[in-house]
N, C-alpha and C. Protein backbone atom coordinates (compact mmCIF):
# COMPACT_ATOMS: atom_id res chain seq x y z
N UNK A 1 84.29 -17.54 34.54
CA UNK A 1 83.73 -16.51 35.37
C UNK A 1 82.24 -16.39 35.09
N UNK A 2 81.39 -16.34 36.12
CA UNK A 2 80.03 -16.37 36.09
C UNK A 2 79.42 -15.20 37.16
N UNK A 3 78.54 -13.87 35.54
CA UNK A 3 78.31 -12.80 36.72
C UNK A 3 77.15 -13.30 36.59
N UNK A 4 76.33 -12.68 37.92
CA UNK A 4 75.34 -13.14 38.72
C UNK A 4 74.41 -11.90 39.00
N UNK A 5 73.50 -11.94 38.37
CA UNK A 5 72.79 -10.26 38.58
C UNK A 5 70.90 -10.98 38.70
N UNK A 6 70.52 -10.51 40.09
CA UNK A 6 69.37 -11.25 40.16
C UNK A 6 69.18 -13.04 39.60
N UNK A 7 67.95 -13.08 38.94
CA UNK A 7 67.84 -14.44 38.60
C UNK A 7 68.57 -14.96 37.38
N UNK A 8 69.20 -13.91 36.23
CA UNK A 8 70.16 -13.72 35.44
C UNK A 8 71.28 -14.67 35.47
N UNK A 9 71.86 -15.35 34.82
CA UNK A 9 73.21 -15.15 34.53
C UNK A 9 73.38 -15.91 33.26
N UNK A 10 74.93 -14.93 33.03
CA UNK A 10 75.13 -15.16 32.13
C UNK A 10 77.08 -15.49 31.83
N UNK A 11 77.12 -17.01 31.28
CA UNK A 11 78.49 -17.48 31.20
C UNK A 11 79.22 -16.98 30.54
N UNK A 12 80.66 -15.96 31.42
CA UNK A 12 81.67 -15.59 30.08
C UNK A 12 82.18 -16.11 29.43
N UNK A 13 82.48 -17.55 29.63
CA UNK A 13 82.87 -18.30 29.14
C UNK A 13 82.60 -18.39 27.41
N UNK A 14 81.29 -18.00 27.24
CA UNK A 14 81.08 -18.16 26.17
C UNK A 14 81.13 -16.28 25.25
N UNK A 15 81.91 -15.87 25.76
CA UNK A 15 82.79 -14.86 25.27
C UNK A 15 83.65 -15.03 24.26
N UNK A 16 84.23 -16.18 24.99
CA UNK A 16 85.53 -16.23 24.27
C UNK A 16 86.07 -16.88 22.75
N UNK A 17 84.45 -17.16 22.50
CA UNK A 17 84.70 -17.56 20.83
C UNK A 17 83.67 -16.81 19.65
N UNK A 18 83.45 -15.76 20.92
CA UNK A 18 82.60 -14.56 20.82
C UNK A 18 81.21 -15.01 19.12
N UNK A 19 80.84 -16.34 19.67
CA UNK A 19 79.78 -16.72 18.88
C UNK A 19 78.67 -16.98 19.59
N UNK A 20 78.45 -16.91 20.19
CA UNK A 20 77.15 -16.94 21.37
C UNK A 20 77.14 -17.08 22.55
N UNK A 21 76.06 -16.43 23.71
CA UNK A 21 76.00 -15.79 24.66
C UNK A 21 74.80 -16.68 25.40
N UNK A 22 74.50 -17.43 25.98
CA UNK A 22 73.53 -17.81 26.57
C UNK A 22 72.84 -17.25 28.03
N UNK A 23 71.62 -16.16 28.09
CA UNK A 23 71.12 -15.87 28.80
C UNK A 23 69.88 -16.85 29.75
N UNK A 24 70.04 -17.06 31.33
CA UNK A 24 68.96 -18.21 31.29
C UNK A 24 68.29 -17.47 32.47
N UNK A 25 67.18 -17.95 32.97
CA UNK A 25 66.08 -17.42 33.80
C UNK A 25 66.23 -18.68 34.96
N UNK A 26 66.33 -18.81 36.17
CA UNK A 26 66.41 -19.75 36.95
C UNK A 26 64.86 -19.85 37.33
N UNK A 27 64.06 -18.92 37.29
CA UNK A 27 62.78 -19.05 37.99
C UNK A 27 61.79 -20.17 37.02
N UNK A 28 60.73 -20.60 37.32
CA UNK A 28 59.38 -21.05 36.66
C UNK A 28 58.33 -20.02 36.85
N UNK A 29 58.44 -19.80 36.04
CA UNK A 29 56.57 -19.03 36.77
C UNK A 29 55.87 -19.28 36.28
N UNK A 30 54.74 -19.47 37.06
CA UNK A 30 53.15 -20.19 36.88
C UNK A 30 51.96 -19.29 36.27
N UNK A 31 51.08 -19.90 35.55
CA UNK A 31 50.39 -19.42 34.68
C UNK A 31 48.79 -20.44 34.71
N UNK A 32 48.06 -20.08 34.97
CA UNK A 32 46.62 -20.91 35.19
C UNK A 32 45.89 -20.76 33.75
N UNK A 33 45.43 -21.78 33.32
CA UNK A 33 45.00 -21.29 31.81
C UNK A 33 43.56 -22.46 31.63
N UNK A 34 42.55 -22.07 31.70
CA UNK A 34 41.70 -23.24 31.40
C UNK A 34 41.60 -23.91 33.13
N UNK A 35 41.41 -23.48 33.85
CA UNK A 35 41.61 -24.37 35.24
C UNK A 35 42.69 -25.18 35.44
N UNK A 36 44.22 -25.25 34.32
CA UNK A 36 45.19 -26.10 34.38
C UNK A 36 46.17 -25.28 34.43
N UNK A 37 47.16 -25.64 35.46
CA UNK A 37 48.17 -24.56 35.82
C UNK A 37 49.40 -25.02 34.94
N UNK A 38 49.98 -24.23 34.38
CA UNK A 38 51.42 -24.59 33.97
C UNK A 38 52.53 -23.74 34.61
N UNK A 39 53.84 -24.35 34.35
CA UNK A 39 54.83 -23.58 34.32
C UNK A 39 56.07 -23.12 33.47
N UNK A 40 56.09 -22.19 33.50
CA UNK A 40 57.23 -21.83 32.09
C UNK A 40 58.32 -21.12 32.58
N UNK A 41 59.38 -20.70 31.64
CA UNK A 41 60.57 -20.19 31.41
C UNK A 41 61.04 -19.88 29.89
N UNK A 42 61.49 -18.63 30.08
CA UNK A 42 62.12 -18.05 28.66
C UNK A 42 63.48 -18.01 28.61
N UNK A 43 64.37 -19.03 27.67
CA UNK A 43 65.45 -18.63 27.95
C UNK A 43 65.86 -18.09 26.43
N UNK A 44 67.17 -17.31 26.45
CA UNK A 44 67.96 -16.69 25.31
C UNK A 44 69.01 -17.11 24.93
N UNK A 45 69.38 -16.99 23.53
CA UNK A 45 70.99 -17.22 22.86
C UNK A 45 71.29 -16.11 22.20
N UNK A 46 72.44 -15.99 22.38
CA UNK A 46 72.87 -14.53 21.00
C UNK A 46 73.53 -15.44 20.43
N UNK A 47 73.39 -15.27 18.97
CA UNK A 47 74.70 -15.96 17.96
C UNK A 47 74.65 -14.72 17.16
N UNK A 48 76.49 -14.59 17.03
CA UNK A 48 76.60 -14.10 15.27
C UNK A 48 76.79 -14.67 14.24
N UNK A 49 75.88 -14.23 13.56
CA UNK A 49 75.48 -15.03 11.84
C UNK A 49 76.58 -14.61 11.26
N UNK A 50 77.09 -13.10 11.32
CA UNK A 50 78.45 -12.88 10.39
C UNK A 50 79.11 -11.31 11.52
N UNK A 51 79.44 -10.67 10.07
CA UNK A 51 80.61 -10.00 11.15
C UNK A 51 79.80 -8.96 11.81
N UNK A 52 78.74 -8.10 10.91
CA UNK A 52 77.53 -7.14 11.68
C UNK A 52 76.65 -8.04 11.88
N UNK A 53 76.08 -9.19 11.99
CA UNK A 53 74.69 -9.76 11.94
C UNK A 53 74.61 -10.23 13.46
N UNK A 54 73.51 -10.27 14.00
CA UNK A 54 73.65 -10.47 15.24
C UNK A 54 72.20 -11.43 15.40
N UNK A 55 71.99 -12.63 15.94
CA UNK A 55 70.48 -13.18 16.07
C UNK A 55 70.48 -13.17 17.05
N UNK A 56 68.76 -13.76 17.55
CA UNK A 56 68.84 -14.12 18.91
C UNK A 56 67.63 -15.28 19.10
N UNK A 57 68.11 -16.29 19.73
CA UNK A 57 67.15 -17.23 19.36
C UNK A 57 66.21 -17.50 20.84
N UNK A 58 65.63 -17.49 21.05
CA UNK A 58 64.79 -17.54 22.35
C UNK A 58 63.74 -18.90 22.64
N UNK A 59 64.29 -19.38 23.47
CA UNK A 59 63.41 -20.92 24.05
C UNK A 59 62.46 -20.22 24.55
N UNK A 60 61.19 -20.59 24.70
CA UNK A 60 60.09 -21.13 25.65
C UNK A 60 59.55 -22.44 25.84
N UNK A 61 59.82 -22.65 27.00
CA UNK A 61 59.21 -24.12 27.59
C UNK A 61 58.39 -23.63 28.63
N UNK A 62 57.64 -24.47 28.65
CA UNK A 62 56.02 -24.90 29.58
C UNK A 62 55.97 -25.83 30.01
N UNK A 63 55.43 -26.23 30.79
CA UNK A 63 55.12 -27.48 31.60
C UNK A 63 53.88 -27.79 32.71
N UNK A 64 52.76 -28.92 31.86
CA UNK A 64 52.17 -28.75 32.90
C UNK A 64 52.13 -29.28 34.30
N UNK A 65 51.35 -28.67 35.39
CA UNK A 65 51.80 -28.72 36.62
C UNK A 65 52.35 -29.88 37.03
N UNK A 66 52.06 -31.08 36.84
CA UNK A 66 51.57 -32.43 37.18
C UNK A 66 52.42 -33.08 36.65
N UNK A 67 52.99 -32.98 35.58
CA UNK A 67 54.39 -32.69 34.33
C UNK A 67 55.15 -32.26 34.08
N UNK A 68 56.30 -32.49 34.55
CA UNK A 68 57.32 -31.78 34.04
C UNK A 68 58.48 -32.11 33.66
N UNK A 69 58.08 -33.60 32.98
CA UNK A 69 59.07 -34.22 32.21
C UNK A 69 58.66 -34.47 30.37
N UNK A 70 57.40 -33.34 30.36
CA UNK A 70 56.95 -33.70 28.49
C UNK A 70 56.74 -31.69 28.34
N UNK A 71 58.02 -31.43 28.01
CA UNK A 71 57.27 -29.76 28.11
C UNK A 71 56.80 -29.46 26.55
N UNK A 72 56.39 -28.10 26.19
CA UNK A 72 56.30 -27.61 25.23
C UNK A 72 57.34 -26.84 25.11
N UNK A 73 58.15 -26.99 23.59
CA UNK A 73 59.39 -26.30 23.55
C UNK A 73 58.74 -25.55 22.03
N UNK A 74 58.86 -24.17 22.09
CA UNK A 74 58.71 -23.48 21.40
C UNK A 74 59.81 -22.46 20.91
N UNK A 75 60.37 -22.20 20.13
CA UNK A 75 61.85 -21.67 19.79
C UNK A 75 61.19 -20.33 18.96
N UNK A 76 61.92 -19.18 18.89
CA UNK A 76 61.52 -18.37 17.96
C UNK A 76 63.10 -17.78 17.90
N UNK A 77 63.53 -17.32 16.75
CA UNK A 77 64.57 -16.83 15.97
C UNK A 77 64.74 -15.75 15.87
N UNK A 78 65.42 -14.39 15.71
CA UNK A 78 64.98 -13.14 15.49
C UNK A 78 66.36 -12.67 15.45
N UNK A 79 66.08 -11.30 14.34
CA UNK A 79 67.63 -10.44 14.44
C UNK A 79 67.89 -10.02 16.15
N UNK A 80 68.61 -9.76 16.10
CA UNK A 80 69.16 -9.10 17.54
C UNK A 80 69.75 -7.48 17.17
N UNK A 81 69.73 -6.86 18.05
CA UNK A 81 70.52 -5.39 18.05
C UNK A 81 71.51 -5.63 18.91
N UNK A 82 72.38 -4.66 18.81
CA UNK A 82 74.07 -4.86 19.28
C UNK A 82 73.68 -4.10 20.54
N UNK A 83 72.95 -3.11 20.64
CA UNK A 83 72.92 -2.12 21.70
C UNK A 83 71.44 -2.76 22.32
N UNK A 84 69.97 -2.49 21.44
CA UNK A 84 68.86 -3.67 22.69
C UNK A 84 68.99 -4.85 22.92
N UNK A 85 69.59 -5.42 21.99
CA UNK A 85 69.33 -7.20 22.55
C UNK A 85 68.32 -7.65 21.56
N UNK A 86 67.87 -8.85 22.59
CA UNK A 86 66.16 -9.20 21.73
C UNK A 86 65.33 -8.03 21.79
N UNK A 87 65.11 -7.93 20.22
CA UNK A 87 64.13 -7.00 19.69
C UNK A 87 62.37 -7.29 20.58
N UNK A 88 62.43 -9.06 21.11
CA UNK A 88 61.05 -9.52 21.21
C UNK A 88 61.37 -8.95 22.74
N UNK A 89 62.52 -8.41 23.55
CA UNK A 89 61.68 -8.30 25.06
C UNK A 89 61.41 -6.81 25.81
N UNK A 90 61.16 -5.72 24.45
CA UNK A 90 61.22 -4.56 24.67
C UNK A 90 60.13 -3.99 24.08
N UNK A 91 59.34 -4.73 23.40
CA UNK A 91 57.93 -4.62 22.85
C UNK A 91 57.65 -3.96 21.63
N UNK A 92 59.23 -3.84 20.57
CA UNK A 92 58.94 -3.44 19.54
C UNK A 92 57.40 -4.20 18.73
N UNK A 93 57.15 -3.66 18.06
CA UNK A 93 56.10 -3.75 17.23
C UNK A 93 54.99 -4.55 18.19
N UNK A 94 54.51 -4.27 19.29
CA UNK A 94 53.62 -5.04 20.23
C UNK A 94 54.09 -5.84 20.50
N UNK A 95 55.67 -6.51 20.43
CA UNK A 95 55.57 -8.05 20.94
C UNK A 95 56.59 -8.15 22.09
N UNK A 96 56.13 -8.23 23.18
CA UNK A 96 57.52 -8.55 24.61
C UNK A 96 57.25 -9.53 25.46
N UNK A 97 57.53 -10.42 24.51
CA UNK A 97 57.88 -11.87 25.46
C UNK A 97 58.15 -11.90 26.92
N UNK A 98 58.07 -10.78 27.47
CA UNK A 98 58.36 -10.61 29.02
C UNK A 98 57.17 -10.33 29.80
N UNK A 99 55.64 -10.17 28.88
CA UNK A 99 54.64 -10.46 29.53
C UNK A 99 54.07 -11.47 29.63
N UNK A 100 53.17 -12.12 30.35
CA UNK A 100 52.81 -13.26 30.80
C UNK A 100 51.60 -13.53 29.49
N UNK A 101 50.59 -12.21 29.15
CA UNK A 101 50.24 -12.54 27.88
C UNK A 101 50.81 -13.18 27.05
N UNK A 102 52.26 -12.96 26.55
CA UNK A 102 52.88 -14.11 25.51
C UNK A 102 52.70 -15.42 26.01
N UNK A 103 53.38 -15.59 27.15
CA UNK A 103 53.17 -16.91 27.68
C UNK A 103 51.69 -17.66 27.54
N UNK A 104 50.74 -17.01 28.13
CA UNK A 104 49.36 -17.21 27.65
C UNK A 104 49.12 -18.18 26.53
N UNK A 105 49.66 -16.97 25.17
CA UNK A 105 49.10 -17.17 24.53
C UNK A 105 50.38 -18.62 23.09
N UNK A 106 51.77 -18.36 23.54
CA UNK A 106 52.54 -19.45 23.02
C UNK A 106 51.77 -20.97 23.74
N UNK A 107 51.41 -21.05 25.12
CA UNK A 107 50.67 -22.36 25.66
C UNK A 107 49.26 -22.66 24.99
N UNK A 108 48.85 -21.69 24.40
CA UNK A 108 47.01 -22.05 24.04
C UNK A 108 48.14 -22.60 22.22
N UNK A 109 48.75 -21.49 22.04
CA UNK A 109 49.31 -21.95 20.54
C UNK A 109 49.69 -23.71 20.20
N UNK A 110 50.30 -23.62 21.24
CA UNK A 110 50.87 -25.63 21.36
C UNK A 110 49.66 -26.51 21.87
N UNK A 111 48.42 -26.01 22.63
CA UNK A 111 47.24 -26.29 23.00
C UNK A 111 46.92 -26.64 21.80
N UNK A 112 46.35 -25.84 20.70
CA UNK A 112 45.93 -25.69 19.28
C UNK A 112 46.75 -26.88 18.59
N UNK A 113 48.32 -27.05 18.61
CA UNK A 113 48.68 -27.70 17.93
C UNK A 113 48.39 -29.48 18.42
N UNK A 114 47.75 -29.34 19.03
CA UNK A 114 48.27 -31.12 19.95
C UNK A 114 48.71 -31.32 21.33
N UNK A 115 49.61 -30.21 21.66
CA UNK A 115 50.17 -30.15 23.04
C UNK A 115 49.32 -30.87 24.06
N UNK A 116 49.22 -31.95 24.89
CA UNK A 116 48.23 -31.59 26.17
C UNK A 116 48.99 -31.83 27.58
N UNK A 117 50.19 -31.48 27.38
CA UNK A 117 50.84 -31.58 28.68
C UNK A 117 51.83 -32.76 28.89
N UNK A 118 51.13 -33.93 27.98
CA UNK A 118 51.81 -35.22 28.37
C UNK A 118 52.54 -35.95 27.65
N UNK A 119 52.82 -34.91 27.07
CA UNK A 119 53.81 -35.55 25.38
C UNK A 119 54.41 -34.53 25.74
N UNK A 120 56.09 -34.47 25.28
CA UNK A 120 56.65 -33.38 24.48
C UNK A 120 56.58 -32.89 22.83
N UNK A 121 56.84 -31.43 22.81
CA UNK A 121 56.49 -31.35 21.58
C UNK A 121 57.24 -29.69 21.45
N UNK A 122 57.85 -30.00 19.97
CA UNK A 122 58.76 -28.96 19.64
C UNK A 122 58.18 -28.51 18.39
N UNK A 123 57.87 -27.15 18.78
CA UNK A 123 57.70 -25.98 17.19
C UNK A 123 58.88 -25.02 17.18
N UNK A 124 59.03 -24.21 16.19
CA UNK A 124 59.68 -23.24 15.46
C UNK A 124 58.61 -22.32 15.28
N UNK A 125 59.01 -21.12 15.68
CA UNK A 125 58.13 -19.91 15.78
C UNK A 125 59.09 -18.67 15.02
N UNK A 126 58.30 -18.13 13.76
CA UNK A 126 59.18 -17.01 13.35
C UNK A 126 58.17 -15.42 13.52
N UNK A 127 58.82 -14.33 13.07
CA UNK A 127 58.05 -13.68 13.39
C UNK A 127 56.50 -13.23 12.88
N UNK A 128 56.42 -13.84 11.90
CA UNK A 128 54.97 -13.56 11.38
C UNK A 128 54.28 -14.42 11.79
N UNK A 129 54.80 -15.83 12.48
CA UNK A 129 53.69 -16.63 13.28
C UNK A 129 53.05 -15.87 14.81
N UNK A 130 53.93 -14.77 15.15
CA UNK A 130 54.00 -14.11 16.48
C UNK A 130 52.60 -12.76 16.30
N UNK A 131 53.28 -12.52 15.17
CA UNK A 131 51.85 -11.30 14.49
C UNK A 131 50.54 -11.99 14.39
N UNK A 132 50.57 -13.20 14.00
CA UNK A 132 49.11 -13.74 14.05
C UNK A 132 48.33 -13.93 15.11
N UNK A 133 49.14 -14.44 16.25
CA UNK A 133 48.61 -14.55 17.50
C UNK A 133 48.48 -13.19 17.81
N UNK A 134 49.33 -12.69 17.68
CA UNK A 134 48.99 -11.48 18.32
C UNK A 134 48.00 -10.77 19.18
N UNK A 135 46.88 -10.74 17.66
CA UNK A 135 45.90 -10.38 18.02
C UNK A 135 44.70 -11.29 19.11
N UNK A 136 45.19 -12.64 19.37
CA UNK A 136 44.24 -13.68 19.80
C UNK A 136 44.66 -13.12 21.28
């Protein structure tokens, strides 16, 4: 069974071994950065670590325009709450991955690292790498 709420969904399927939940975004949305347009998507996992522990691991991929077979895959990890969800898309402590600022600024981050669109390339993002940018 697959509910369907806007661009949302999310498989019950993966209920039923009640170890993770995969939330996905069907859209791209575009982002101009430097005169070079990209496009991205945030997607989500819930896993439980144990019997109260709850994570949530969150993809971002990018892609530039011209490209979109070498993305930037950027992963970040985080506790989860049973009742908000991801802690990152509600803006605790300044950070909600649901503004386009993050996006911004995870693409200049993989920019910084090497990224230029035409390679793929995978980081691990935890939360004190998120506080640093922050402020950029």
């Amino acid at each position: 069974m697959v509910w369907r709420n806007l661009d949302t969904i999310v498989d019950d399927s993966k209920f039923l071994g009640v170890n993770e939940v995969i939330i996905l975004k069907n859209k791209l949305r575009r982002i101009t950065i430097n005169n070079e347009t990209y496009y991205y998507r945030f997607t989500y996992k819930y896993q439980r670590e144990s019997e109260y522990d709850l994570a949530c691991i969150s993809c971002f991929k990018a892609y530039i325009e011209k490209n979109k077979n070498t993305p930037l895959v950027i992963t970040i990890k985080t506790e989860a709450d049973y009742i908000i969800g991801n802690t990152l898309n509600i803006g605790t402590k300044g950070i909600n991955l649901n503004l386009p600022q993050w996006a911004r600024k995870l693409i200049l981050l993989g920019l910084d690292r090497g990224w230029n669109g035409y390679m793929k390339m995978e980081l691990q993002c935890d939360y004190e790498l998120l506080e640093q940018i922050k402020g950029s």
